[in-house]
Protein backbone atom coordinates (compact mmCIF):
# COMPACT_ATOMS: atom_id res chain seq x y z
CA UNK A 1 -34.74 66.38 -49.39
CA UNK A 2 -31.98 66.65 -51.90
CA UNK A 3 -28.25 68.30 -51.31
CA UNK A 4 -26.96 71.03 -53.14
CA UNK A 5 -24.98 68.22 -55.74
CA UNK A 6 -28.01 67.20 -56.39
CA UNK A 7 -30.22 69.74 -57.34
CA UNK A 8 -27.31 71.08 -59.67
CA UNK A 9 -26.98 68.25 -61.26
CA UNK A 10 -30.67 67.83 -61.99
CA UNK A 11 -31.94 71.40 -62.18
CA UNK A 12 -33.10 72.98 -65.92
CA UNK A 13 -31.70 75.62 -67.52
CA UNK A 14 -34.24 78.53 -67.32
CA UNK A 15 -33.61 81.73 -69.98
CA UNK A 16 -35.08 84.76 -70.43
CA UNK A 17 -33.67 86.57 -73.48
CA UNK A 18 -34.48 89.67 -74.35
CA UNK A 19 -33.42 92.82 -76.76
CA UNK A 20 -34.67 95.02 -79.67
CA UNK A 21 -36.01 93.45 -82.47
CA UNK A 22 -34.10 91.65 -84.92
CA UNK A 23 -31.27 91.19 -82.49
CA UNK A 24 -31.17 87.68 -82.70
CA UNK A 25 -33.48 85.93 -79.50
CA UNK A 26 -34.65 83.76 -81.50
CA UNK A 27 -31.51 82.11 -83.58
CA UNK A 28 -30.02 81.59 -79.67
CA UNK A 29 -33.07 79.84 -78.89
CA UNK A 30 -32.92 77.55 -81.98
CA UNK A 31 -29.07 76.70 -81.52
CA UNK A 32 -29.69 75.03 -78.79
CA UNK A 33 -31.66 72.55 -80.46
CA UNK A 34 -28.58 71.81 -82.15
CA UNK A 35 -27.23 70.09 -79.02
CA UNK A 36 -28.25 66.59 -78.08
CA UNK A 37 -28.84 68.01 -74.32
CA UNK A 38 -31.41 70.15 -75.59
CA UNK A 39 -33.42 68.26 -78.31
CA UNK A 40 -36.02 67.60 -79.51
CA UNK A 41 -37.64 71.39 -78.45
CA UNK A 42 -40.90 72.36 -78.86
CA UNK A 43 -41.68 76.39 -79.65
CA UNK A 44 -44.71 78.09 -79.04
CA UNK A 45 -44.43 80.46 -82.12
CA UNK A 46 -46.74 83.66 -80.92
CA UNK A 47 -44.68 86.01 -83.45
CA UNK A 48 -44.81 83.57 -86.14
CA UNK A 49 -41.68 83.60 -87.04
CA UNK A 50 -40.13 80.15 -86.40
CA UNK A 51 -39.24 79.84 -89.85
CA UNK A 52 -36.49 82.83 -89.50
CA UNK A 53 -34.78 79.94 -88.45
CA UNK A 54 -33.51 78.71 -91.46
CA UNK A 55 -30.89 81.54 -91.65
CA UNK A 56 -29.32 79.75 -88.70
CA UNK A 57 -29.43 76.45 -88.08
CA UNK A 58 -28.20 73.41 -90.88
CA UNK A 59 -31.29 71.56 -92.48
CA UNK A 60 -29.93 68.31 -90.45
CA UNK A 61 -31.28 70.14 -87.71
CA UNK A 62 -34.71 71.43 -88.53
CA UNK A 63 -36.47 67.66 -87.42
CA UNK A 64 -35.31 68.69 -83.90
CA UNK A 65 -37.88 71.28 -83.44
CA UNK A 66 -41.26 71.12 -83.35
CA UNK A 67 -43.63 73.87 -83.14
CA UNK A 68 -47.47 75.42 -84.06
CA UNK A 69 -48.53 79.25 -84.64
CA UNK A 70 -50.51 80.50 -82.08
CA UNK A 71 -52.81 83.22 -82.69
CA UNK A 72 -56.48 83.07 -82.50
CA UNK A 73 -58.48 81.12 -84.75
CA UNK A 74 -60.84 83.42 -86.78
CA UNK A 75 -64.12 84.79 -84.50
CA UNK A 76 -62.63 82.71 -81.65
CA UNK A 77 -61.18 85.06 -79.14
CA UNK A 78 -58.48 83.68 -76.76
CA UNK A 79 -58.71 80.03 -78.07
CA UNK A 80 -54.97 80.79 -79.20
CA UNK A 81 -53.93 81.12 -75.16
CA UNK A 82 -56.29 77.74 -74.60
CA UNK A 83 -54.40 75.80 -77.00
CA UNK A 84 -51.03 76.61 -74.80
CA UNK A 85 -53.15 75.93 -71.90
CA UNK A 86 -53.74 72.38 -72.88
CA UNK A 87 -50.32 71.54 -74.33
CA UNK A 88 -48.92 72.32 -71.38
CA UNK A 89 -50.57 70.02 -69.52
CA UNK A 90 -49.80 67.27 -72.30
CA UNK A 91 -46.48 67.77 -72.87
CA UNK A 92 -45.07 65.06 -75.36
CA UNK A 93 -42.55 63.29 -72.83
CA UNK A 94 -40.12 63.10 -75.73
CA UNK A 95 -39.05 66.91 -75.34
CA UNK A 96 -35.70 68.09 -73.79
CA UNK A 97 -36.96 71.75 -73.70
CA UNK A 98 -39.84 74.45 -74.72
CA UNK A 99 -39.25 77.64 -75.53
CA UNK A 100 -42.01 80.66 -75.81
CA UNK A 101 -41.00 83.06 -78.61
CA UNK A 102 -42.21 85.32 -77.42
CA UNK A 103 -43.59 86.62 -73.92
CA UNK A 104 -44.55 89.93 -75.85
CA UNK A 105 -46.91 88.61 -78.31
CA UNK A 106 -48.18 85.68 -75.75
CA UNK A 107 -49.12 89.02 -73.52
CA UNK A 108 -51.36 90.25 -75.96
CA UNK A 109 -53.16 86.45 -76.34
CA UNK A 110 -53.48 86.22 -72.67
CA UNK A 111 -55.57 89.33 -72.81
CA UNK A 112 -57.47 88.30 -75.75
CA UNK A 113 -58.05 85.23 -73.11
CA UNK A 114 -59.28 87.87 -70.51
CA UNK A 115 -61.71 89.81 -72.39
CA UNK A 116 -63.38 86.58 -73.79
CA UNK A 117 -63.66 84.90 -70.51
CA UNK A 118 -65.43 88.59 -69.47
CA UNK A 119 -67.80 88.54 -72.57
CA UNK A 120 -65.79 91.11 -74.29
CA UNK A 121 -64.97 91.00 -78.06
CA UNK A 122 -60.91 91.13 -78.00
CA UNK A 123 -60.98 94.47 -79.86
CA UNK A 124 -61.81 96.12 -76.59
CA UNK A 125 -60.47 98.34 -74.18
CA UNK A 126 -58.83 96.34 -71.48
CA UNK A 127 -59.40 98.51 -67.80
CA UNK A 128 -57.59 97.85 -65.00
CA UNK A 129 -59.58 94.81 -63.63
CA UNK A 130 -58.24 93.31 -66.54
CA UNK A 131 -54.85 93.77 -66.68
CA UNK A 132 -54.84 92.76 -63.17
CA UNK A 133 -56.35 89.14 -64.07
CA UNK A 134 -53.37 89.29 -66.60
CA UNK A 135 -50.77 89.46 -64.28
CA UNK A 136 -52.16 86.66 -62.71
CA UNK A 137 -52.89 84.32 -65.08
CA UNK A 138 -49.56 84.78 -66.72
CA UNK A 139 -47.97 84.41 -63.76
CA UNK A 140 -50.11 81.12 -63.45
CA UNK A 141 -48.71 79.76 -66.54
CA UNK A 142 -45.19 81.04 -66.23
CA UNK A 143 -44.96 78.76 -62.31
CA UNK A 144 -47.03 75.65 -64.14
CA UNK A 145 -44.01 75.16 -67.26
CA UNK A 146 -40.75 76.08 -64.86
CA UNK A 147 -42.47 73.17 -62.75
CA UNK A 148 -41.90 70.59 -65.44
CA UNK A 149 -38.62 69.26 -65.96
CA UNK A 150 -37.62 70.38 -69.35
CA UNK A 151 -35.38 73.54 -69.93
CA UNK A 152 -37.08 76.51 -70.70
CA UNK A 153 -36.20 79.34 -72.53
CA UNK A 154 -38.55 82.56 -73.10
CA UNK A 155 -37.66 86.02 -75.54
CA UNK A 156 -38.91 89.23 -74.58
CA UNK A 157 -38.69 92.20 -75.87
CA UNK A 158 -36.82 95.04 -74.30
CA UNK A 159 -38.33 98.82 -72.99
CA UNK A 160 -36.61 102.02 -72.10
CA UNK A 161 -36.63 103.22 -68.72
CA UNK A 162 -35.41 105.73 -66.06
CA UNK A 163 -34.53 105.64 -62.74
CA UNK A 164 -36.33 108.17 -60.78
CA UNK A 165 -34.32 108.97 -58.28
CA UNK A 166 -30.87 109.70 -60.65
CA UNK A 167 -32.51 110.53 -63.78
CA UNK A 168 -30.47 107.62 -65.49
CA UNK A 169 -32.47 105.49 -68.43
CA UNK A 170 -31.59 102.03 -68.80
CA UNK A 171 -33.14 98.87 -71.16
CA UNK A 172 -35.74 96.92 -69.10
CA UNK A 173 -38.19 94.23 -70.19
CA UNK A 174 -41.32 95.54 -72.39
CA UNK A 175 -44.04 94.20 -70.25
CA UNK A 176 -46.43 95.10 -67.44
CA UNK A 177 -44.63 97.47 -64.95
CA UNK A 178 -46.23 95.25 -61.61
CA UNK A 179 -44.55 92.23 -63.88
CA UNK A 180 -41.06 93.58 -65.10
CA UNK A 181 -39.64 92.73 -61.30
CA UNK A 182 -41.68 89.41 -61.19
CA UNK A 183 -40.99 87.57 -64.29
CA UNK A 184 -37.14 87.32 -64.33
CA UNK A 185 -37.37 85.95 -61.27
CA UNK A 186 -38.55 82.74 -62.47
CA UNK A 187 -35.16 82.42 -64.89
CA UNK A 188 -31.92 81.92 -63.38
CA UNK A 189 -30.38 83.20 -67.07
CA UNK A 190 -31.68 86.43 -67.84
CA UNK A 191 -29.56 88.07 -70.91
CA UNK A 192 -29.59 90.67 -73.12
CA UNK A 193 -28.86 89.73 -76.97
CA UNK A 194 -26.95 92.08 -78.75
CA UNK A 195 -25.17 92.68 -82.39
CA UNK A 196 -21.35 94.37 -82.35
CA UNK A 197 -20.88 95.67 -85.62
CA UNK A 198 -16.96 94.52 -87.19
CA UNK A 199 -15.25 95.93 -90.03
CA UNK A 200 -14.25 92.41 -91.21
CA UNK A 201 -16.22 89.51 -90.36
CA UNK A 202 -19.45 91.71 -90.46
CA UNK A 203 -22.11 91.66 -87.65
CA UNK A 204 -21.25 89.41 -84.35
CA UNK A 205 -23.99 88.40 -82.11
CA UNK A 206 -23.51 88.37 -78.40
CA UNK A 207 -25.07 87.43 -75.29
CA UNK A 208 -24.67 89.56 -72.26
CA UNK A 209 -24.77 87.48 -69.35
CA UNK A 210 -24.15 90.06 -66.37
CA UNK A 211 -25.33 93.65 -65.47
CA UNK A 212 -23.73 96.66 -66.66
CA UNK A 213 -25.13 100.35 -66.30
CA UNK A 214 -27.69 100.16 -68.97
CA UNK A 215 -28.55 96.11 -69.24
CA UNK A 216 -30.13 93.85 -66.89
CA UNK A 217 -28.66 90.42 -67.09
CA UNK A 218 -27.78 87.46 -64.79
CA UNK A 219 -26.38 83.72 -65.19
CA UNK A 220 -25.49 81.54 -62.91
CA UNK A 221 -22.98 79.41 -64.53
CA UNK A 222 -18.91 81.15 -63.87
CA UNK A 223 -17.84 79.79 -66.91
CA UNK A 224 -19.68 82.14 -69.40
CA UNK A 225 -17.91 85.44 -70.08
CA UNK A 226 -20.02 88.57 -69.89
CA UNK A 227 -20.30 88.96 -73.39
CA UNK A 228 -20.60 86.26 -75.23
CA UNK A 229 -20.71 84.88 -78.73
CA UNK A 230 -24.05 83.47 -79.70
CA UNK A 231 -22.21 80.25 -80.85
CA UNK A 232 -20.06 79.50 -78.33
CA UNK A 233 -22.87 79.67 -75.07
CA UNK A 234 -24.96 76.73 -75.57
CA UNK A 235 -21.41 74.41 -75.51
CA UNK A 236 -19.93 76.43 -72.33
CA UNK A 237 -23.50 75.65 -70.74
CA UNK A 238 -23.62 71.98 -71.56
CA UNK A 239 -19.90 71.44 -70.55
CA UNK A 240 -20.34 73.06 -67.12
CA UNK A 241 -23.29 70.73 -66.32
CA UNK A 242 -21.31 67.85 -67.44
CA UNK A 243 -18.74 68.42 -64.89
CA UNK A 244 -18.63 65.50 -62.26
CA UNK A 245 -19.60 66.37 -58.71
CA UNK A 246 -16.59 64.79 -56.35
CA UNK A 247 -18.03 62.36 -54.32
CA UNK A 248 -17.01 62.41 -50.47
């Protein structure tokens, strides 16, 4: 049994991230690695796009992260969702953190996973049986890396959608509608990344940290503003956790 100190002290930091595209998930994700508390990282690069990357963070800082593509090796449906499988369970003990960039395009290899394991080439139509398995294998995998003791961070792309009851349309998570209530539940950081356009120091990316009417969002450390700058999070989140717990 272990007191509340304690579990603060020791617990990862868990992230979803999500927004449009090109808003800048993935440069938040890769700052971190900048940070001693966070390094070395591993990525699992579904979109392929790890080296986007070099926009962002100095080339003293590219040895700090380590990463493969994953997408299906040619006539092999689904081995790209096996490979994950198995580094998971081998995890290099020299990594600080893991980050899955991102859950949209690791949806779409989990069901390439599901149609081989049913016989079916991946070009066909998933049915509901299917998407059901999904859910649960995702799920699954989701439970097995917030059980290790690394930080983990995840992007996700966002979706439009309306409240029945007013009418209202707000920005939600593009995934399975049984999994858009599930999955940020695993994350005690869920944010929204963002881009506020200046006149004279040109585009600013932010990171919304709590709910307004039209984002979801949620953090659990006081000292982060609600919007914050992309550069300035990762240092107000490693300073917070530094902070001695007064003994009795």
């Amino acid at each position: 049994m272990s007191n509340l100190a304690s579990i603060i002290q020791k617990d990862p930091v868990r992230a979803m991230l999500y927004s449009a595209s090109g808003q800048g998930k993935t440069s938040v994700v890769g700052l971190a690695a900048t940070y001693e508390a966070f390094s070395p990282m591993y990525i699992f690069d579904w979109d392929l796009r790890i080296a986007s990357l070099r926009a962002t963070i100095p080339p003293a800082h590219w040895n700090k992260i380590e990463s493969d593509p994953y997408r299906d090796a040619s006539g092999i449906a689904g081995s790209a969702f096996t490979k994950m499988q198995a580094f998971i369970e081998r995890i290099d003990p020299k990594f600080k953190s893991w980050a899955v960039d991102s859950f949209t395009l690791l949806m779409e290899g989990t069901m390439a996973h599901v149609l081989a394991l049913d016989g079916k080439p991946a070009n066909s139509v998933p049915n509901l049986k299917h998407y059901m398995e999904r859910q649960t294998i995702i799920k699954r995998l989701i439970t097995s890396m917030c059980a290790k003791p690394l930080h983990f961070f995840m992007t996700c792309h966002e979706d439009t959608a309306k409240d029945e009851v007013t009418g209202r349309l707000f920005k939600s998570f593009d995934m399975d509608p049984k999994l858009q209530n599930r999955i940020p539940n695993y994350f005690n950081e869920v944010w929204h990344v963002e881009i506020q356009q200046t006149t004279a120091t040109g585009n600013q990316y932010m990171i919304r940290t709590r709910s307004d009417m039209t984002y979801s969002a949620r953090t659990s450390f006081k000292t982060l503003a609600d919007l914050e700058h992309q550069d300035k999070i990762w240092p107000k989140i490693i300073a917070e956790r530094n902070i001695t717990t007064p003994k009795k």
